[in-house]
PDB file of N, CA and C in Angstrom:
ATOM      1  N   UNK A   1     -31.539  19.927   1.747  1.00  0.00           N
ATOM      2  CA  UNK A   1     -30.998  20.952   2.621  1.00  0.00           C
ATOM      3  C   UNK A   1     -32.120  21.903   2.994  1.00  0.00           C
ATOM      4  N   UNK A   2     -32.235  22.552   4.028  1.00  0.00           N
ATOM      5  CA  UNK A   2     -33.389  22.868   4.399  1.00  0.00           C
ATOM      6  C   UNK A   2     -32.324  24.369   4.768  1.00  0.00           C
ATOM      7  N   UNK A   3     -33.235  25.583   5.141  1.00  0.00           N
ATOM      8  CA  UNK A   3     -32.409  26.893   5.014  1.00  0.00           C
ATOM      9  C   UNK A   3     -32.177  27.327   6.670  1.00  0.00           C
ATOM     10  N   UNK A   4     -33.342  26.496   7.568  1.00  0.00           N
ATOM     11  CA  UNK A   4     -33.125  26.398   9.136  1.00  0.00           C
ATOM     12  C   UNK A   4     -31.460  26.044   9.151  1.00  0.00           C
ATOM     13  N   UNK A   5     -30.916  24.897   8.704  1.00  0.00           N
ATOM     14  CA  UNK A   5     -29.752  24.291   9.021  1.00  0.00           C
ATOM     15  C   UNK A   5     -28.663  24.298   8.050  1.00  0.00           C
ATOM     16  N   UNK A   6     -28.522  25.554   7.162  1.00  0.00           N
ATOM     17  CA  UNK A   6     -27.555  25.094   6.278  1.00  0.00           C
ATOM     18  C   UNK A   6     -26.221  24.713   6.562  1.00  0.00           C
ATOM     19  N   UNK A   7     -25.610  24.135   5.844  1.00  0.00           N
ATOM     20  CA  UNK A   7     -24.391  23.438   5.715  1.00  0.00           C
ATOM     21  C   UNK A   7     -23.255  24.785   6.453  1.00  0.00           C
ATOM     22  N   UNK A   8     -22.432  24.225   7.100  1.00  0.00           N
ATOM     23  CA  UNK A   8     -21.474  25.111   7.686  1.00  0.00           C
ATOM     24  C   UNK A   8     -19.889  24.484   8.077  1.00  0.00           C
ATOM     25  N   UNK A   9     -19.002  25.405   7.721  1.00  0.00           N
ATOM     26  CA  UNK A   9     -17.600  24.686   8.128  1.00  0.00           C
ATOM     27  C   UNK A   9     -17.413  23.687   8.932  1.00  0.00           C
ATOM     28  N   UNK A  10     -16.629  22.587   8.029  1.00  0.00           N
ATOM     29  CA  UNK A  10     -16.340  21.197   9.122  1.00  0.00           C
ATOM     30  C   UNK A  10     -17.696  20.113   8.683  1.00  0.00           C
ATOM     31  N   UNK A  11     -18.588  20.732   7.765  1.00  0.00           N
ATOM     32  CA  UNK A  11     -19.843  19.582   7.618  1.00  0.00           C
ATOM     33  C   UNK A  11     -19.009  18.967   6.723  1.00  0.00           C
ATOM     34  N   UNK A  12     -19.977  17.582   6.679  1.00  0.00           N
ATOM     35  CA  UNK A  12     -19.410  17.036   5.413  1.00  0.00           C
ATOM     36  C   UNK A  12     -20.865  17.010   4.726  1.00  0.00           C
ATOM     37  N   UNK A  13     -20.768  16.900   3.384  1.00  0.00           N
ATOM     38  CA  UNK A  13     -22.201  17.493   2.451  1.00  0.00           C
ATOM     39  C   UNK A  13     -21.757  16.438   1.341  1.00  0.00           C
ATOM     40  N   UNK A  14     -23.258  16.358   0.986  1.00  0.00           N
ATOM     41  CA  UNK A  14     -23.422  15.823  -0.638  1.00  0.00           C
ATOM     42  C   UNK A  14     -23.122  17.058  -1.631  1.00  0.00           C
ATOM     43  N   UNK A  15     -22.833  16.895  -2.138  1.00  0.00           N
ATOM     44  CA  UNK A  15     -22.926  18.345  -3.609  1.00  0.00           C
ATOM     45  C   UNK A  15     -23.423  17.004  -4.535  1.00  0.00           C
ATOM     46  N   UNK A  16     -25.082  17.669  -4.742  1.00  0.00           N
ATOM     47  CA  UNK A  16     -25.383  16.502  -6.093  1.00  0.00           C
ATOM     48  C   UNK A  16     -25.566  17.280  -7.230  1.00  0.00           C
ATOM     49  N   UNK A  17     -24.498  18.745  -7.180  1.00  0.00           N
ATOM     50  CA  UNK A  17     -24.546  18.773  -8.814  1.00  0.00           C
ATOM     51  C   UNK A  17     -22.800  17.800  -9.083  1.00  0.00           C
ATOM     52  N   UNK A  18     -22.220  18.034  -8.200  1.00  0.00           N
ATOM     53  CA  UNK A  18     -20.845  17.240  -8.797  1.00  0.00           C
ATOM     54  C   UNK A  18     -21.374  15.711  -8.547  1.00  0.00           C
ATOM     55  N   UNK A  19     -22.156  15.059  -8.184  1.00  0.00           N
ATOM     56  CA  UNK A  19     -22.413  13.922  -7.593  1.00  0.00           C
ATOM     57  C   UNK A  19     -21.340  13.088  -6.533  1.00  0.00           C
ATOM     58  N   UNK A  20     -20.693  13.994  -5.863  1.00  0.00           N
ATOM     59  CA  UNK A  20     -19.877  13.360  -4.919  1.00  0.00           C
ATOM     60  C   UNK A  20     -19.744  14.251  -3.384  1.00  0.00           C
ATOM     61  N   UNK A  21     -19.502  13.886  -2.391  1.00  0.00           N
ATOM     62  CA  UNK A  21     -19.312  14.329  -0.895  1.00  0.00           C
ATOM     63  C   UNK A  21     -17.908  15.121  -0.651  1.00  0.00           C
ATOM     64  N   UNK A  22     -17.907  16.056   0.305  1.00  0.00           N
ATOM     65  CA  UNK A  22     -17.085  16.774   0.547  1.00  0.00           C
ATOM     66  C   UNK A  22     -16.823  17.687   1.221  1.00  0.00           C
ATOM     67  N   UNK A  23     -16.562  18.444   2.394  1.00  0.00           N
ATOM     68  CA  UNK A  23     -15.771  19.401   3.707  1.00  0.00           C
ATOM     69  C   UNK A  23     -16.329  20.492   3.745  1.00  0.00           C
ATOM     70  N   UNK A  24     -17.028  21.256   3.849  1.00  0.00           N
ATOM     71  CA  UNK A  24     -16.789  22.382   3.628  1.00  0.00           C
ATOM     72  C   UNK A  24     -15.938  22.956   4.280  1.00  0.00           C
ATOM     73  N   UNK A  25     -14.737  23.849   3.236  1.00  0.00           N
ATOM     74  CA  UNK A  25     -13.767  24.557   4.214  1.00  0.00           C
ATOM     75  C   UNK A  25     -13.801  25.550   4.178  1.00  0.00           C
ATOM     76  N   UNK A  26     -14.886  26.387   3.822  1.00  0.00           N
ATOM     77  CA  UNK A  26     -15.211  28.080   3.689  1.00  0.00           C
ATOM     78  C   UNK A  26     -16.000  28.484   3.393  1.00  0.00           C
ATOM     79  N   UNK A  27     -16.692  29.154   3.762  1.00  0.00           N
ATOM     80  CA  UNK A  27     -17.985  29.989   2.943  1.00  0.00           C
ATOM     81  C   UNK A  27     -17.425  31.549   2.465  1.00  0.00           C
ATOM     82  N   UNK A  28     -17.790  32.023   1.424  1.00  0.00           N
ATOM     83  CA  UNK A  28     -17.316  33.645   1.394  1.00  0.00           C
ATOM     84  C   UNK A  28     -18.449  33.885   1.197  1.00  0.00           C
ATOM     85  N   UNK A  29     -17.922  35.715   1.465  1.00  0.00           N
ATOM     86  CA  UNK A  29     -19.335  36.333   1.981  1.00  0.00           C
ATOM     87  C   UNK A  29     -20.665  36.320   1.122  1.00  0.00           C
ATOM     88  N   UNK A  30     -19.984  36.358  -0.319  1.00  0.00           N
ATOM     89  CA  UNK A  30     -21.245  36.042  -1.463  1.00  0.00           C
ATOM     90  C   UNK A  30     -21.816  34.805  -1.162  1.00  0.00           C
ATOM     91  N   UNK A  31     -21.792  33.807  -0.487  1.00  0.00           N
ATOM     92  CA  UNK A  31     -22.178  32.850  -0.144  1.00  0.00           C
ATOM     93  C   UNK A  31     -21.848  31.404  -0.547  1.00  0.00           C
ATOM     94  N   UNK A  32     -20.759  31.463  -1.793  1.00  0.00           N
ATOM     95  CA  UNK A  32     -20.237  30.485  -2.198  1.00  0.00           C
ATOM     96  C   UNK A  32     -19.355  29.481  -1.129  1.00  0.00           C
ATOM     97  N   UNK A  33     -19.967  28.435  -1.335  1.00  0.00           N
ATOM     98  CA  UNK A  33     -19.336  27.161  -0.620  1.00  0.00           C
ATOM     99  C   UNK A  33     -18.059  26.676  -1.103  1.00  0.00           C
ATOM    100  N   UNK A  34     -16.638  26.854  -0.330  1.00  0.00           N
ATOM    101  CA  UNK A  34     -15.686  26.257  -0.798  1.00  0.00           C
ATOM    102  C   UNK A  34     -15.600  24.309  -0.507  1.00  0.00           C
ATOM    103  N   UNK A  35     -15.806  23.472  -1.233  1.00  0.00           N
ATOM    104  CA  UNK A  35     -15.622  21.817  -0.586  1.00  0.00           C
ATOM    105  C   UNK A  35     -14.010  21.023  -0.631  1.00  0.00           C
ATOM    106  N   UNK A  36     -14.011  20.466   0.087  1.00  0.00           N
ATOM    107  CA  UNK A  36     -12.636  19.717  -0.704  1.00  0.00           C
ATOM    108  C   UNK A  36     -13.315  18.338  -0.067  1.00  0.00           C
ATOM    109  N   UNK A  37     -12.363  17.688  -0.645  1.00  0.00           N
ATOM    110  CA  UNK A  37     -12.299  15.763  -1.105  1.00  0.00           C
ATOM    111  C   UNK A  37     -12.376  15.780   0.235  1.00  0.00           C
ATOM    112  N   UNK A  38     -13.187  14.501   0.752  1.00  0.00           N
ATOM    113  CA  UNK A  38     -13.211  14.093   1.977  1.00  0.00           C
ATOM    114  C   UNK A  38     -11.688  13.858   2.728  1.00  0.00           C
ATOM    115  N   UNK A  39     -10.713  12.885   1.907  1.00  0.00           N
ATOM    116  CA  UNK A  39     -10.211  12.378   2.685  1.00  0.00           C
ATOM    117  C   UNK A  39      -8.169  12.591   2.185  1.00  0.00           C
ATOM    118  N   UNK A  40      -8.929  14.172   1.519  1.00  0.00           N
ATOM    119  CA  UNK A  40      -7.617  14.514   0.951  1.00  0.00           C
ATOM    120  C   UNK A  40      -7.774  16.140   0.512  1.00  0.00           C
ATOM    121  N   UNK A  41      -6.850  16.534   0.888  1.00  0.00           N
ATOM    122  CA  UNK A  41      -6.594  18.183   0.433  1.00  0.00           C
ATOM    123  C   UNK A  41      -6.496  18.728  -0.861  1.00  0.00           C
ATOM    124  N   UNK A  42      -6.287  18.136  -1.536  1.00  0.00           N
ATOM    125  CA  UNK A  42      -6.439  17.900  -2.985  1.00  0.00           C
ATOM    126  C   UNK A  42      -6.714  18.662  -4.031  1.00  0.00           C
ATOM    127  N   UNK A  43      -7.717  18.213  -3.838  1.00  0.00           N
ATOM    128  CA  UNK A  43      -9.006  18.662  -4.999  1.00  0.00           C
ATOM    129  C   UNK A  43     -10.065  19.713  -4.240  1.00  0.00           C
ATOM    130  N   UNK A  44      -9.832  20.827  -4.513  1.00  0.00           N
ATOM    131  CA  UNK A  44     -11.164  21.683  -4.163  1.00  0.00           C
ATOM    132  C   UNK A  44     -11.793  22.009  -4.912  1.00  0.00           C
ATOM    133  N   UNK A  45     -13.730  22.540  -4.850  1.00  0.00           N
ATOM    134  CA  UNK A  45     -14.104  22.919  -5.657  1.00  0.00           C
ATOM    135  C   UNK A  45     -15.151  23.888  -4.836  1.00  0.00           C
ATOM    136  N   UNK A  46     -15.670  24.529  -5.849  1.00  0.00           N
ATOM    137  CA  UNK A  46     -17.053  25.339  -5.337  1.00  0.00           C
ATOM    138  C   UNK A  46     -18.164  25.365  -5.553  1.00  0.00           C
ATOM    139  N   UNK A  47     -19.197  25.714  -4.968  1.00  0.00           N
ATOM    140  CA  UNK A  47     -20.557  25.581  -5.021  1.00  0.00           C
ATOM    141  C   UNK A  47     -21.076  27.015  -4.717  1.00  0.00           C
ATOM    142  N   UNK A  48     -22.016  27.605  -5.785  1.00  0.00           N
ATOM    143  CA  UNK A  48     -22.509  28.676  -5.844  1.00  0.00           C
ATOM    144  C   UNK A  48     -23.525  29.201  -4.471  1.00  0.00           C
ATOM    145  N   UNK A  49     -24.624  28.340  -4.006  1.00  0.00           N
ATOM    146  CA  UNK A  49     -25.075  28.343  -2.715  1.00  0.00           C
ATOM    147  C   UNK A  49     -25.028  26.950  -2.486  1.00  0.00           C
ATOM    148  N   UNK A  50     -25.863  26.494  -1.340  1.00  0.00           N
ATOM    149  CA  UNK A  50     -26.114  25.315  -0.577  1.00  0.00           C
ATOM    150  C   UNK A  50     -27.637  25.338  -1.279  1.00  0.00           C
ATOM    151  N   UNK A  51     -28.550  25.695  -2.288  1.00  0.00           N
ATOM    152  CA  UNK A  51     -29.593  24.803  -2.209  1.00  0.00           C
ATOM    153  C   UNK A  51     -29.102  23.364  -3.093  1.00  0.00           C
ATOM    154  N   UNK A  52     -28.197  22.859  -3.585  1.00  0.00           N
ATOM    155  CA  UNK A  52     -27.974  21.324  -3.817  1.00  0.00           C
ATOM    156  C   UNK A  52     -26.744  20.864  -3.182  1.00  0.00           C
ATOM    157  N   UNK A  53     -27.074  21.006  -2.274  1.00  0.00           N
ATOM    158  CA  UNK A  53     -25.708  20.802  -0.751  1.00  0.00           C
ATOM    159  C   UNK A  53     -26.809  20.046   0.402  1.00  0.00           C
ATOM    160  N   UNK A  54     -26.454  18.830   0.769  1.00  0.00           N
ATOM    161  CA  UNK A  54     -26.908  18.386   1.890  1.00  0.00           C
ATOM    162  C   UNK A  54     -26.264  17.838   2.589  1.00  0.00           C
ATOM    163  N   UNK A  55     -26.198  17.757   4.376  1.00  0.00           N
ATOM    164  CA  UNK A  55     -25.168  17.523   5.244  1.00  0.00           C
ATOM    165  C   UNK A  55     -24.806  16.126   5.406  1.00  0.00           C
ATOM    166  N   UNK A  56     -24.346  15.124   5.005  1.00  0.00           N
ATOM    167  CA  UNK A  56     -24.284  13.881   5.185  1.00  0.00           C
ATOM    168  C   UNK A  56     -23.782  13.942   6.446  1.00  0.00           C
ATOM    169  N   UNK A  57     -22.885  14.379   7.306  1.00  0.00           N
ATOM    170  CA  UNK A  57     -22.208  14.374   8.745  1.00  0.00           C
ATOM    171  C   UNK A  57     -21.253  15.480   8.959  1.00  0.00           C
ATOM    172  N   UNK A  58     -22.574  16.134  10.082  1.00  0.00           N
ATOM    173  CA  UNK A  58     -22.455  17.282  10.966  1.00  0.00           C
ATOM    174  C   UNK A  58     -20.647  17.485  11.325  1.00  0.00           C
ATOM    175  N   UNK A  59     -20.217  18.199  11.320  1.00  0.00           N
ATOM    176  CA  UNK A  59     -18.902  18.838  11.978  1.00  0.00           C
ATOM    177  C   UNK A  59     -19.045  18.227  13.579  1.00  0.00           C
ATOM    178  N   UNK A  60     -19.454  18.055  13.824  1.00  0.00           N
ATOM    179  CA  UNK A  60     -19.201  17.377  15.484  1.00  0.00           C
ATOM    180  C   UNK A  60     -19.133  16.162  15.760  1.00  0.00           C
ATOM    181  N   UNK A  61     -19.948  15.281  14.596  1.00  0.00           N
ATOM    182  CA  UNK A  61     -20.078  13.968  14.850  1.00  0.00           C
ATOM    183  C   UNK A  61     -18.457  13.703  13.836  1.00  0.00           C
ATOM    184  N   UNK A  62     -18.354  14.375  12.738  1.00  0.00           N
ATOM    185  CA  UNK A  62     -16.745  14.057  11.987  1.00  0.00           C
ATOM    186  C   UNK A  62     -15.543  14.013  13.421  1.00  0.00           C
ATOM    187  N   UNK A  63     -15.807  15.229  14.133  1.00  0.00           N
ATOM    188  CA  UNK A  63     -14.793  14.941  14.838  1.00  0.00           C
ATOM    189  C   UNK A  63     -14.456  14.269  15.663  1.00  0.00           C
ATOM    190  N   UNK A  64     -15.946  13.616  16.567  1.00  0.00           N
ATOM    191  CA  UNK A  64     -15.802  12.728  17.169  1.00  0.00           C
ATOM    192  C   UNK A  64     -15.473  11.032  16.977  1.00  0.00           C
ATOM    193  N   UNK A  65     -15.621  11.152  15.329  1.00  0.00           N
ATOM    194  CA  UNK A  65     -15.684   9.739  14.752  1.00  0.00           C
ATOM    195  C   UNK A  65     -13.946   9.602  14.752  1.00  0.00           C
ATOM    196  N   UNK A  66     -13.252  11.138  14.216  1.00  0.00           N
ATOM    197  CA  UNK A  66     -11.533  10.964  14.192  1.00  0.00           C
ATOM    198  C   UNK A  66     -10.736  10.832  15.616  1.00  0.00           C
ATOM    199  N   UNK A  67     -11.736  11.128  16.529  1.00  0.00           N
ATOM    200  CA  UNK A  67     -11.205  11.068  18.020  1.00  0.00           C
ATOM    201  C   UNK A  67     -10.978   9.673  18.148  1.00  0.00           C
ATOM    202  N   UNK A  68     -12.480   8.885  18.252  1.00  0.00           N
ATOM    203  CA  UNK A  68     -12.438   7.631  18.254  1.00  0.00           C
ATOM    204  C   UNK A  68     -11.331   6.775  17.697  1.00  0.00           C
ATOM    205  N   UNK A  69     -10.400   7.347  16.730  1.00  0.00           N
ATOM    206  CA  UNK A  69     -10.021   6.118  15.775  1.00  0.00           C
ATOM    207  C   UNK A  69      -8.489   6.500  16.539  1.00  0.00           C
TER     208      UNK A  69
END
């Protein structure tokens, strides 16, 4: 993750301290990353900042991939 582009609502991200991918659906103002399960509402968790957060697929390309289908 680089600090030019951090991770922002609608990305989808690695979190490699949990070792698994996931949404971001919030940031609060302290900077904590809210994630949930890719492909389910589920399970949320948090991440203290984004330096072990990387974007696997941008918020624009997710939505265009759910348009497609």
């Amino acid at each position: 993750m680089t600090e030019e582009n951090p991770p922002w609502v609608g990305d989808q991200v690695f979190d490699a301290d949990a070792g698994k991918e996931g949404i971001v659906s919030d940031v609060r103002r302290d900077g904590t990353y809210i994630l949930r399960e890719v492909y389910s509402w589920a399970l949320t968790w948090t991440v203290p900042d984004a330096a072990n957060l990387s974007v696997t697929v941008p918020r624009h390309e997710r939505l265009k991939r759910e348009h497609e289908t």
